[in-house]
N, C-alpha and C. Protein backbone atom coordinates (compact mmCIF):
# COMPACT_ATOMS: atom_id res chain seq x y z
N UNK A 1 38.78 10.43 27.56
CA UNK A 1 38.78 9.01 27.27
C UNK A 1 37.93 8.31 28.34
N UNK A 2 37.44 7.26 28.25
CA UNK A 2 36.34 6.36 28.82
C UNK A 2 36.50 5.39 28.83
N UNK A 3 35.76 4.22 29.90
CA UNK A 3 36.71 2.75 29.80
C UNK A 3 35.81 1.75 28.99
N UNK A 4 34.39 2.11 28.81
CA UNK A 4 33.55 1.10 28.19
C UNK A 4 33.05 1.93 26.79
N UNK A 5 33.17 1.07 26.06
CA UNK A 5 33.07 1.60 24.42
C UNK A 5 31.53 2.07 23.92
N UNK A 6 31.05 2.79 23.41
CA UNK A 6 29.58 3.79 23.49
C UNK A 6 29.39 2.90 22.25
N UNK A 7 29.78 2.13 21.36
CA UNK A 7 29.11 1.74 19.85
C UNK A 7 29.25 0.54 20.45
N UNK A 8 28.25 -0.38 19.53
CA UNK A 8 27.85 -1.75 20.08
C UNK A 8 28.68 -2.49 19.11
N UNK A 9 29.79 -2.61 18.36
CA UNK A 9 30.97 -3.09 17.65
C UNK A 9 32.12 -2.84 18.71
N UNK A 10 32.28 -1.84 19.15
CA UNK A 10 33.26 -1.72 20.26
C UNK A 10 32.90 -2.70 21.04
N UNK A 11 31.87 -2.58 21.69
CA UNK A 11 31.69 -3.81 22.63
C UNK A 11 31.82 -5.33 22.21
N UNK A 12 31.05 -5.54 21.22
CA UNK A 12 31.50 -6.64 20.78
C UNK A 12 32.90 -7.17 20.12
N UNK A 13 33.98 -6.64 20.29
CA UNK A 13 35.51 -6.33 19.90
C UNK A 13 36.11 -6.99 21.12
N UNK A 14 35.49 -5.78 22.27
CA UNK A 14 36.29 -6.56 23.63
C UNK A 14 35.83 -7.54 23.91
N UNK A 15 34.48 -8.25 23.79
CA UNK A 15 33.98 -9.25 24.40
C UNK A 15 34.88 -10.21 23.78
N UNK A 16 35.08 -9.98 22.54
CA UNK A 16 35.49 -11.28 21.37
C UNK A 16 36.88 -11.71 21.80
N UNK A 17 37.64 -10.34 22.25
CA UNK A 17 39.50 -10.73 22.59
C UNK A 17 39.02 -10.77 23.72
N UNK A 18 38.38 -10.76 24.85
CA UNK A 18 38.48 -11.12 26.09
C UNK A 18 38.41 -12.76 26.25
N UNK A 19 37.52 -13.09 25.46
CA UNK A 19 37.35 -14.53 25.68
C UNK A 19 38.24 -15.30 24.95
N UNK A 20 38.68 -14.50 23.85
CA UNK A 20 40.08 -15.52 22.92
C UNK A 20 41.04 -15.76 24.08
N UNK A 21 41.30 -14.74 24.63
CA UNK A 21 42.72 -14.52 25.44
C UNK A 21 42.12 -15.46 26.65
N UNK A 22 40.83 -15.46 27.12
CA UNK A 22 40.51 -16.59 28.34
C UNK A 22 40.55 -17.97 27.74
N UNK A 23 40.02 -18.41 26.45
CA UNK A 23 40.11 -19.45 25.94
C UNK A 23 41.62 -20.17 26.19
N UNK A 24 42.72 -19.19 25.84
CA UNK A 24 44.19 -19.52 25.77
C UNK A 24 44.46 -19.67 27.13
N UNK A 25 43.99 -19.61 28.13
CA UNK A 25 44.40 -19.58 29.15
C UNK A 25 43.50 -21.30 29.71
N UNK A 26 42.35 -21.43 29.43
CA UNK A 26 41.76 -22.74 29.35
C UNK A 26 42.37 -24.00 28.81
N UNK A 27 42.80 -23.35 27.30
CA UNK A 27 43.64 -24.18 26.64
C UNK A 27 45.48 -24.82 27.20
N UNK A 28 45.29 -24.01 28.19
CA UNK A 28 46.52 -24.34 29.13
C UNK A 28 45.97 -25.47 30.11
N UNK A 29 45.02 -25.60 30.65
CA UNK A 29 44.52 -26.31 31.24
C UNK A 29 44.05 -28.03 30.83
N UNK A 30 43.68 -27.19 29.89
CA UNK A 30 43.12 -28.66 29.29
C UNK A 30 44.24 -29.23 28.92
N UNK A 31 45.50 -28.80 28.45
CA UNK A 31 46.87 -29.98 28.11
C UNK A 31 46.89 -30.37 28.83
N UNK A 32 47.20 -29.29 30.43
CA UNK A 32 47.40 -30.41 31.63
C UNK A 32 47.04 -31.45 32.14
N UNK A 33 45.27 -31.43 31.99
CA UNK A 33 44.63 -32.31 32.41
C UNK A 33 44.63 -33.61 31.42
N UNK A 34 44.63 -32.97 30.43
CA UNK A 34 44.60 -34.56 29.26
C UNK A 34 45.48 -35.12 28.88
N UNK A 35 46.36 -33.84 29.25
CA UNK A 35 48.28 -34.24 28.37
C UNK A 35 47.94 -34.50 26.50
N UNK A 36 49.10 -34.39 26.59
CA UNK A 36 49.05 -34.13 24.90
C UNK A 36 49.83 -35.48 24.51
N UNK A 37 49.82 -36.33 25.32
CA UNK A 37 50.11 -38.24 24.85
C UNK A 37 49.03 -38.78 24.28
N UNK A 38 47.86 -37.95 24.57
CA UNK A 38 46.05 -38.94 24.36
C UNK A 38 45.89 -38.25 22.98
N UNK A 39 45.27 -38.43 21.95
CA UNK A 39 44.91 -38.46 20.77
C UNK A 39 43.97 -37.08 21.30
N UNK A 40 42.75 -37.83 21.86
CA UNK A 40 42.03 -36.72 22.28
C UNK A 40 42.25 -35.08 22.97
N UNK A 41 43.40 -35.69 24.01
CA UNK A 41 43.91 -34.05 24.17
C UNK A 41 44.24 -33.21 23.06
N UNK A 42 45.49 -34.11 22.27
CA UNK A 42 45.87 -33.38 21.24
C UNK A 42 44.77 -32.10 20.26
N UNK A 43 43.82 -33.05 19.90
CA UNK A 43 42.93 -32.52 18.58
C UNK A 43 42.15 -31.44 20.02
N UNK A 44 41.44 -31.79 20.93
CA UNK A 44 40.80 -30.32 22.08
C UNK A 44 41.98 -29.32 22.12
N UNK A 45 43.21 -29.67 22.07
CA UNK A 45 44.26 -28.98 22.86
C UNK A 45 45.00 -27.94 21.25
N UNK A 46 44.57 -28.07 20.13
CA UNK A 46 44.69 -27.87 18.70
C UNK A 46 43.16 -26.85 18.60
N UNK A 47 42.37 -27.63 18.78
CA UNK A 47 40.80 -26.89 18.44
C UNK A 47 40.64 -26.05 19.20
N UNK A 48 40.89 -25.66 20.80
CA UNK A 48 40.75 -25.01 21.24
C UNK A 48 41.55 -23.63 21.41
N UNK A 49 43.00 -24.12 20.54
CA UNK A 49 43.95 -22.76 20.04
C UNK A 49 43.20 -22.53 19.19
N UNK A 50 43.07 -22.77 17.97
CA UNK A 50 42.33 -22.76 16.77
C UNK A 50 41.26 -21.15 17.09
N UNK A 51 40.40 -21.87 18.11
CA UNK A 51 38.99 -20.80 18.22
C UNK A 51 39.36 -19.73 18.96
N UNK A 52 40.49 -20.39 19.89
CA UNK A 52 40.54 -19.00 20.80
C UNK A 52 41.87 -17.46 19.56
N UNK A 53 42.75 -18.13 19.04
CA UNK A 53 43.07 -17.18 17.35
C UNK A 53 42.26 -16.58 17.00
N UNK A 54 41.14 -17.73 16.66
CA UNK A 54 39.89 -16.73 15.65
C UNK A 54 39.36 -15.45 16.41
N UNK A 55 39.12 -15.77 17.58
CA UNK A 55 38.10 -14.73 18.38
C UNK A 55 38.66 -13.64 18.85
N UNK A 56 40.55 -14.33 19.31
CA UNK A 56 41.43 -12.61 19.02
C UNK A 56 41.58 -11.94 17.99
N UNK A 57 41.47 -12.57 16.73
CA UNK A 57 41.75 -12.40 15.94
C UNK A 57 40.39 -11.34 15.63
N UNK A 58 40.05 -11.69 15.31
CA UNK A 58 38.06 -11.06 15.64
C UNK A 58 37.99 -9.92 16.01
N UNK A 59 38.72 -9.98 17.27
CA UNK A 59 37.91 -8.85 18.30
C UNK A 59 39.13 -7.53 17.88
N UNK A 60 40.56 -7.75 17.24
CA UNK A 60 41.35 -6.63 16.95
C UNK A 60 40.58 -5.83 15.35
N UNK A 61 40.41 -6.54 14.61
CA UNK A 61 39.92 -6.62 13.77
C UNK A 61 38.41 -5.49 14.24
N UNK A 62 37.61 -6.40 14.89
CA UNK A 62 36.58 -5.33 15.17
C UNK A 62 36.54 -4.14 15.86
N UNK A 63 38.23 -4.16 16.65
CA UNK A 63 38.37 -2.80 17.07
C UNK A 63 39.04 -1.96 16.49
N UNK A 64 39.39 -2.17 15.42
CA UNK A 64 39.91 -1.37 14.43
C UNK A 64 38.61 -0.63 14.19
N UNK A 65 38.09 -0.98 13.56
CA UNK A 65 36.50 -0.88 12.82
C UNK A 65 36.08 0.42 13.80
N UNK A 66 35.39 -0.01 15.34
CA UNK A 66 35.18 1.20 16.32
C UNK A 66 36.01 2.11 16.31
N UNK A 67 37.06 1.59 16.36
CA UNK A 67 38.55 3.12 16.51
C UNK A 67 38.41 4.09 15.15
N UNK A 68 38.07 3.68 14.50
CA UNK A 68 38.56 4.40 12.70
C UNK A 68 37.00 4.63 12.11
N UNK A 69 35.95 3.62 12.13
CA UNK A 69 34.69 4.00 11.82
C UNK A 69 34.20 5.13 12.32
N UNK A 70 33.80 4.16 13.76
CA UNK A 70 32.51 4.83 14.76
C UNK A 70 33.09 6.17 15.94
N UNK A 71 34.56 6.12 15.45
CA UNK A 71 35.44 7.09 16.38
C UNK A 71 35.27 7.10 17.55
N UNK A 72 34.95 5.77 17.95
CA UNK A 72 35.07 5.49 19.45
C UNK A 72 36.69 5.15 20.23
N UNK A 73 36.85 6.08 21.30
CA UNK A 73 38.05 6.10 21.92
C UNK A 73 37.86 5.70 23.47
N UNK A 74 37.71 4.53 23.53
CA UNK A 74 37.56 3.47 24.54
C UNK A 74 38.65 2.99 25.23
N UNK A 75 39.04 2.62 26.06
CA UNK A 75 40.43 2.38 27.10
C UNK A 75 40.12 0.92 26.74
N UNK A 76 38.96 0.48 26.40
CA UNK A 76 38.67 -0.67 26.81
C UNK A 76 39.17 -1.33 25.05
N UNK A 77 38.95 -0.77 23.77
CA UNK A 77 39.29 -1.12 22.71
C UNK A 77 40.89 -1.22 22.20
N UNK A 78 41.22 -0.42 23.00
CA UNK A 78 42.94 -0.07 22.79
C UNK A 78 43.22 -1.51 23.43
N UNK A 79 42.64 -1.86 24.67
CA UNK A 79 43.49 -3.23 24.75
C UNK A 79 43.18 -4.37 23.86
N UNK A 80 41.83 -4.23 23.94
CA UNK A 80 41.19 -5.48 22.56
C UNK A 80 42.19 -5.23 21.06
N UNK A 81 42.88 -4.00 20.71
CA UNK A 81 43.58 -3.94 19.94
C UNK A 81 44.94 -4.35 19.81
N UNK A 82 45.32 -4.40 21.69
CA UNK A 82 46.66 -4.80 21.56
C UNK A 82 46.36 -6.37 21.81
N UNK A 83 45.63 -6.70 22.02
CA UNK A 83 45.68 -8.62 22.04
C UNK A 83 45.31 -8.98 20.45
N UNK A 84 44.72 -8.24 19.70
CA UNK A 84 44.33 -8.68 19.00
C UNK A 84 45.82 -8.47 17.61
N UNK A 85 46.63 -7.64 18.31
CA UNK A 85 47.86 -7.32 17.43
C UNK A 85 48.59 -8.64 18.21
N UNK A 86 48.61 -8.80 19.37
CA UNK A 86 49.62 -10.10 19.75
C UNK A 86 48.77 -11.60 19.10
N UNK A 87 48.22 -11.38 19.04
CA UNK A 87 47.60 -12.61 18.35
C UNK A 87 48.22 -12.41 16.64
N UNK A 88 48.00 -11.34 15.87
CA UNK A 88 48.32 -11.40 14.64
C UNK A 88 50.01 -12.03 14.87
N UNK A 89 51.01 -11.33 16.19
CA UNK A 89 51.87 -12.25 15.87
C UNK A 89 52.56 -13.11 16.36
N UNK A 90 51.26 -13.88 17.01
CA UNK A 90 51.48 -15.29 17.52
C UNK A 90 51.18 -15.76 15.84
N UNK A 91 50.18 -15.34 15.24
CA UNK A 91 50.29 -16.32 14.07
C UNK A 91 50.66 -16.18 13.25
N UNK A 92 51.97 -15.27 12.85
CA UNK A 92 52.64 -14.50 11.78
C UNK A 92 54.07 -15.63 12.04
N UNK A 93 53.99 -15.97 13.99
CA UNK A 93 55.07 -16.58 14.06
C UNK A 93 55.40 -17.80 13.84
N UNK A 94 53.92 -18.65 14.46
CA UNK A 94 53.74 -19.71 14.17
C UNK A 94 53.89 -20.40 12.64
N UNK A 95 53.47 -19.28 11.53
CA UNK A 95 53.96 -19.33 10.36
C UNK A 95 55.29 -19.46 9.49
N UNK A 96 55.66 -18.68 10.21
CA UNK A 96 57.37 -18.34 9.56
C UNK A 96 58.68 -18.63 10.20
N UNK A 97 58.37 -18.74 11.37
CA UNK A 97 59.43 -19.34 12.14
C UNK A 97 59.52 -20.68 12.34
N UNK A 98 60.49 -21.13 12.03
CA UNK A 98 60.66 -22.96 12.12
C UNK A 98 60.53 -23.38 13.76
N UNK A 99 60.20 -24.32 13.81
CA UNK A 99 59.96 -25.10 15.50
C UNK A 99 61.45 -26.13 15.17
């Protein structure tokens, strides 16, 4: 096993959940700073979950693809796979579970 992925879909898998999962961590930031009382925080503090989902969402998705296609066995895709499975159920939860 190896830590950086040899197919250029692998790579682009981790890049994609690396930055979803940094986005979410931005998106922590930015409530703080704007608070979620301002109109404007709200909709950045919404849009910026929004993209950072998509791009975990993305990058598990595309490491499926390397793992099962291109039979790449990367240290580095297995995690892009497990963010990209916690993301499926952050939004499996956000769905079905009442607030």
């Amino acid at each position: 096993m190896y830590w950086i992925p040899k197919s250029k879909l692998g790579g682009v898998s981790f890049l994609l959940a690396f930055v979803g999962f940094v986005l979410f961590y931005v998106q922590y930031w930015i409530a703080m700073w704007l608070g979620e009382v301002s109109t404007v925080g709200r909709v950045v503090f919404i849009g910026v979950g929004f993209v950072a989902l998509g791009f975990i969402l993305a990058g598990g998705v595309c490491s499926v693809f390397a793992l099962f296609k291109y039979k790449d066995r990367a240290f580095s895709l297995y995690v892009s796979l497990l963010i990209g499975l916690l993301g499926l159920i952050l939004l499996l939860g956000e769905l079905f579970i009442s607030h």
